[in-house]
Protein backbone atom coordinates (compact mmCIF):
# COMPACT_ATOMS: atom_id res chain seq x y z
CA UNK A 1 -6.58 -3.27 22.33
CA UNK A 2 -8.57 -1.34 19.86
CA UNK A 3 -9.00 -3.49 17.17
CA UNK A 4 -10.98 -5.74 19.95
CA UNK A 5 -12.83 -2.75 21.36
CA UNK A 6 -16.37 -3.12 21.05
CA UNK A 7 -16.42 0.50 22.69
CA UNK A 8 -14.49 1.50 20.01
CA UNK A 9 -16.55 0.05 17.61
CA UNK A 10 -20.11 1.41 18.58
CA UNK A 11 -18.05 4.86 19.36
CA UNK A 12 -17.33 5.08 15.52
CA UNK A 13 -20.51 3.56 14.32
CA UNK A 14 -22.03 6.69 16.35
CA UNK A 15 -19.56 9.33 14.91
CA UNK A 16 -20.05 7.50 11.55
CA UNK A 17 -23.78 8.22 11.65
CA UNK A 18 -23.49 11.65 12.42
CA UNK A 19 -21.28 12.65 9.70
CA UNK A 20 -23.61 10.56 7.26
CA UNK A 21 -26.27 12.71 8.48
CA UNK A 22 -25.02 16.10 7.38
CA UNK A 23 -22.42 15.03 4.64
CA UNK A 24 -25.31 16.19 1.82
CA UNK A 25 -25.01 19.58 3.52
CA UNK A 26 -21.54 20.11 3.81
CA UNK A 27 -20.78 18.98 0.09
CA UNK A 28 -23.83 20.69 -1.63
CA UNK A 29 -21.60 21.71 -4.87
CA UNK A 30 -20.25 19.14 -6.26
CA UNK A 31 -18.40 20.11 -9.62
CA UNK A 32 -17.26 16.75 -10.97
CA UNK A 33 -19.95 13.93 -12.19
CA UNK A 34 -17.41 11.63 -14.40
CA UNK A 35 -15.22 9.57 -13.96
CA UNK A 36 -12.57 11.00 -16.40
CA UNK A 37 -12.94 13.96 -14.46
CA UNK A 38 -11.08 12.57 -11.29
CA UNK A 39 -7.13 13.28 -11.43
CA UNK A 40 -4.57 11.21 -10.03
CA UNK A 41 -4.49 13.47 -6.98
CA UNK A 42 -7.97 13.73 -5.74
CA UNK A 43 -7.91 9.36 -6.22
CA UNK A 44 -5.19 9.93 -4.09
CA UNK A 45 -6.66 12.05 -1.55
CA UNK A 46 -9.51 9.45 -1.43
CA UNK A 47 -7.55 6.38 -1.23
CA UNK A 48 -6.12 7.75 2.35
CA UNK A 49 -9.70 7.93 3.41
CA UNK A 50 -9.86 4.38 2.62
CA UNK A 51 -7.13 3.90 5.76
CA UNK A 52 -9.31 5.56 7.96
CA UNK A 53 -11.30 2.29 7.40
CA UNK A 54 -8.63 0.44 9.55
CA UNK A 55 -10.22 2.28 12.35
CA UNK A 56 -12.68 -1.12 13.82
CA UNK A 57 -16.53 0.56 13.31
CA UNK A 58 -15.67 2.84 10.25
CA UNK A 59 -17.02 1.96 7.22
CA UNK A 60 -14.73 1.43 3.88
CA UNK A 61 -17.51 2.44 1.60
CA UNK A 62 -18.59 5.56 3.39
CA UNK A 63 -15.33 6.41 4.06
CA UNK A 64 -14.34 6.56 0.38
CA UNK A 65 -17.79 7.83 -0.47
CA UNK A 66 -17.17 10.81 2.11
CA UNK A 67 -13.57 11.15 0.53
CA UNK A 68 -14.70 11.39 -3.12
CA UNK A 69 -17.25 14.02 -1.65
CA UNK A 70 -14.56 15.84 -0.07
CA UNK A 71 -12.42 16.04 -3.56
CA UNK A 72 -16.14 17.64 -5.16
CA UNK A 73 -17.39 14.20 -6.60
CA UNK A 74 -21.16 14.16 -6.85
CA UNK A 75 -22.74 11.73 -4.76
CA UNK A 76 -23.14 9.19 -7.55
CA UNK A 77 -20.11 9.40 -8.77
CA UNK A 78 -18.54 8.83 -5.33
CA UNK A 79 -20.20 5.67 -4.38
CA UNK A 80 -19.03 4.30 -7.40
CA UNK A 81 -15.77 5.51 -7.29
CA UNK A 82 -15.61 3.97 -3.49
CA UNK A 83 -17.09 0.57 -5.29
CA UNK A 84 -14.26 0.76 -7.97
CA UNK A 85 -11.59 1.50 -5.07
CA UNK A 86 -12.57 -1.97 -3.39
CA UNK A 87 -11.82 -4.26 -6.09
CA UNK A 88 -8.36 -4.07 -5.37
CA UNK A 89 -8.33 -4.15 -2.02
CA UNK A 90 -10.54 -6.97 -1.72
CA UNK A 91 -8.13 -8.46 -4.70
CA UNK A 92 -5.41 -8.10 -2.24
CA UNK A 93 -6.93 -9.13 0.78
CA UNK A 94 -8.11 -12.34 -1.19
CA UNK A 95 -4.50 -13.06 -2.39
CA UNK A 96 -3.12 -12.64 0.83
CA UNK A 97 -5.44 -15.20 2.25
CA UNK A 98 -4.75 -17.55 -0.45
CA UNK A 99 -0.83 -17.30 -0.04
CA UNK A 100 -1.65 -17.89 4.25
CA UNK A 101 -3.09 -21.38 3.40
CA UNK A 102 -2.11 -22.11 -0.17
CA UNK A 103 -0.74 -25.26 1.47
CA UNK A 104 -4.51 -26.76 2.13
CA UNK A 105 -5.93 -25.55 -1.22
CA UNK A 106 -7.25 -28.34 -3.61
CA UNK A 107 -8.85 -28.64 -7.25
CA UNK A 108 -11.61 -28.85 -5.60
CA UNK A 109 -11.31 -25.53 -3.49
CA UNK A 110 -10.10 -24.20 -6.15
CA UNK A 111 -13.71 -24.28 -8.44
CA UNK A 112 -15.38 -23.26 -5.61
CA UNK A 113 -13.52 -20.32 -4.94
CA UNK A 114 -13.88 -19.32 -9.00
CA UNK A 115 -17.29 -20.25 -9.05
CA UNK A 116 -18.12 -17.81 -5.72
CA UNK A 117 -16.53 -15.60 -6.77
CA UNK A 118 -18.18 -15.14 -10.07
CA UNK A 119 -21.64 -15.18 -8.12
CA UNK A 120 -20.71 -12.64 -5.88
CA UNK A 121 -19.24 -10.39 -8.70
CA UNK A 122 -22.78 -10.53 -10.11
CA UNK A 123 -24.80 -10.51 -7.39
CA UNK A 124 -21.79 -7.09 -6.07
CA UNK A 125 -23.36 -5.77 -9.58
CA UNK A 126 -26.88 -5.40 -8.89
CA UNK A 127 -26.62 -4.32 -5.21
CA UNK A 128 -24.55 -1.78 -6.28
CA UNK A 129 -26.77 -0.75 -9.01
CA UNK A 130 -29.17 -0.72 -6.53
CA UNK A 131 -27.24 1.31 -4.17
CA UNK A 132 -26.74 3.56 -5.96
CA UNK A 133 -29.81 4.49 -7.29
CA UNK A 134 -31.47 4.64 -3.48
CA UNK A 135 -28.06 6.68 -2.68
CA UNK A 136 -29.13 9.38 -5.37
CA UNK A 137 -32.76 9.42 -4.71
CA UNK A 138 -32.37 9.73 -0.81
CA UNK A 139 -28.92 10.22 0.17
CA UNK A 140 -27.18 9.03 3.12
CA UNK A 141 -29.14 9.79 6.20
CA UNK A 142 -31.28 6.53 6.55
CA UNK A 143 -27.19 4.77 7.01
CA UNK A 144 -26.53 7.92 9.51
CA UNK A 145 -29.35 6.76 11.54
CA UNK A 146 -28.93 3.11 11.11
CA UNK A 147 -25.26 3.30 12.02
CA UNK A 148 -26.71 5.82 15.44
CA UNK A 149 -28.91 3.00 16.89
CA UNK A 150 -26.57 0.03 16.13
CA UNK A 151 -24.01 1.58 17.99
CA UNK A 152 -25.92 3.64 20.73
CA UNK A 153 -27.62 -0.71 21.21
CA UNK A 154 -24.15 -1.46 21.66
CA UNK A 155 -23.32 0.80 24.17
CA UNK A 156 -26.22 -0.16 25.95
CA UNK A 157 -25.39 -3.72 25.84
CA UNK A 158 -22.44 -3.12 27.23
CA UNK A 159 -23.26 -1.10 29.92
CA UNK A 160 -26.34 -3.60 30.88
CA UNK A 161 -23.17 -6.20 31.07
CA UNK A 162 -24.00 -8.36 27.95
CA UNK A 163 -20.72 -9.59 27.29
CA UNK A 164 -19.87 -9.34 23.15
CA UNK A 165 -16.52 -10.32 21.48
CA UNK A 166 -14.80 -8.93 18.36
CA UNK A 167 -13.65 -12.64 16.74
């Protein structure tokens, strides 16, 4: 099954990293740098890049991020935009989670789950910030290269008979 493949998954990291690579050089002219500038059609261009993310080794982020570069969003402004998109996602995903096993929720759980999630909200904050400023000064080939070695170890792994599981 693919969604159990670690083939699959090292396969896309690989393909991932590639594109990462050159994705400065095929979207040198970017023509839209705010936010107010992004119609309903180009977020909806970008939200089916988001699917592609269903695909086990592809990235959300940098699929949205190559989206929103693909629609003439400057770099910045499509890492945030790709931030932005998560929130409801993740809302969503959260939710559904929640509804699963609402029946073995307490108070308790309940305070915790508030209280992480406010930490993580501002601790998401200054990652970001800080992802996006390393994003703009270097751009996204130190990920490309990254995402090349994890998966090309992975391959390796595999082939040297390590056995690893998808959980």
């Amino acid at each position: 099954m693919m969604l159990e493949s670690v083939a699959v998954v090292a396969l896309f990291l690989v393909l991932g990293g590639i594109v990462l690579i050159f994705i400065d050089r095929w979207f040198q002219n970017p023509q839209i740098h705010e936010e107010k500038e992004i119609s309903y059609q180009k977020s909806f261009a970008i939200g089916f890049f988001q699917c592609m993310a269903l695909i086990p080794g592809v990235s959300r982020s940098a699929a949205t991020i190559i989206g929103g570069m693909s629609q003439k969003l400057s770099r910045k402004l499509a890492a945030e935009f790709s931030f932005f998109l998560a929130v409801p996602t993740m809302f969503a995903a959260s939710l559904y989670k929640l509804y699963k096993g609402y029946h073995l929720i307490t108070i308790a759980d309940v305070e915790i789950l508030i209280i992480g999630n406010v930490v993580a909200f501002l601790v998401g904050m200054v990652a970001i910030k800080f992802f996006i400023k390393f994003l703009t000064k270097y751009g996204f080939k130190v990920f490309g290269y990254y995402r090349i070695i994890l998966g090309i170890t992975l391959l390796i792994l595999m082939y040297l008979g390590v056995d690893l599981k998808i959980n």
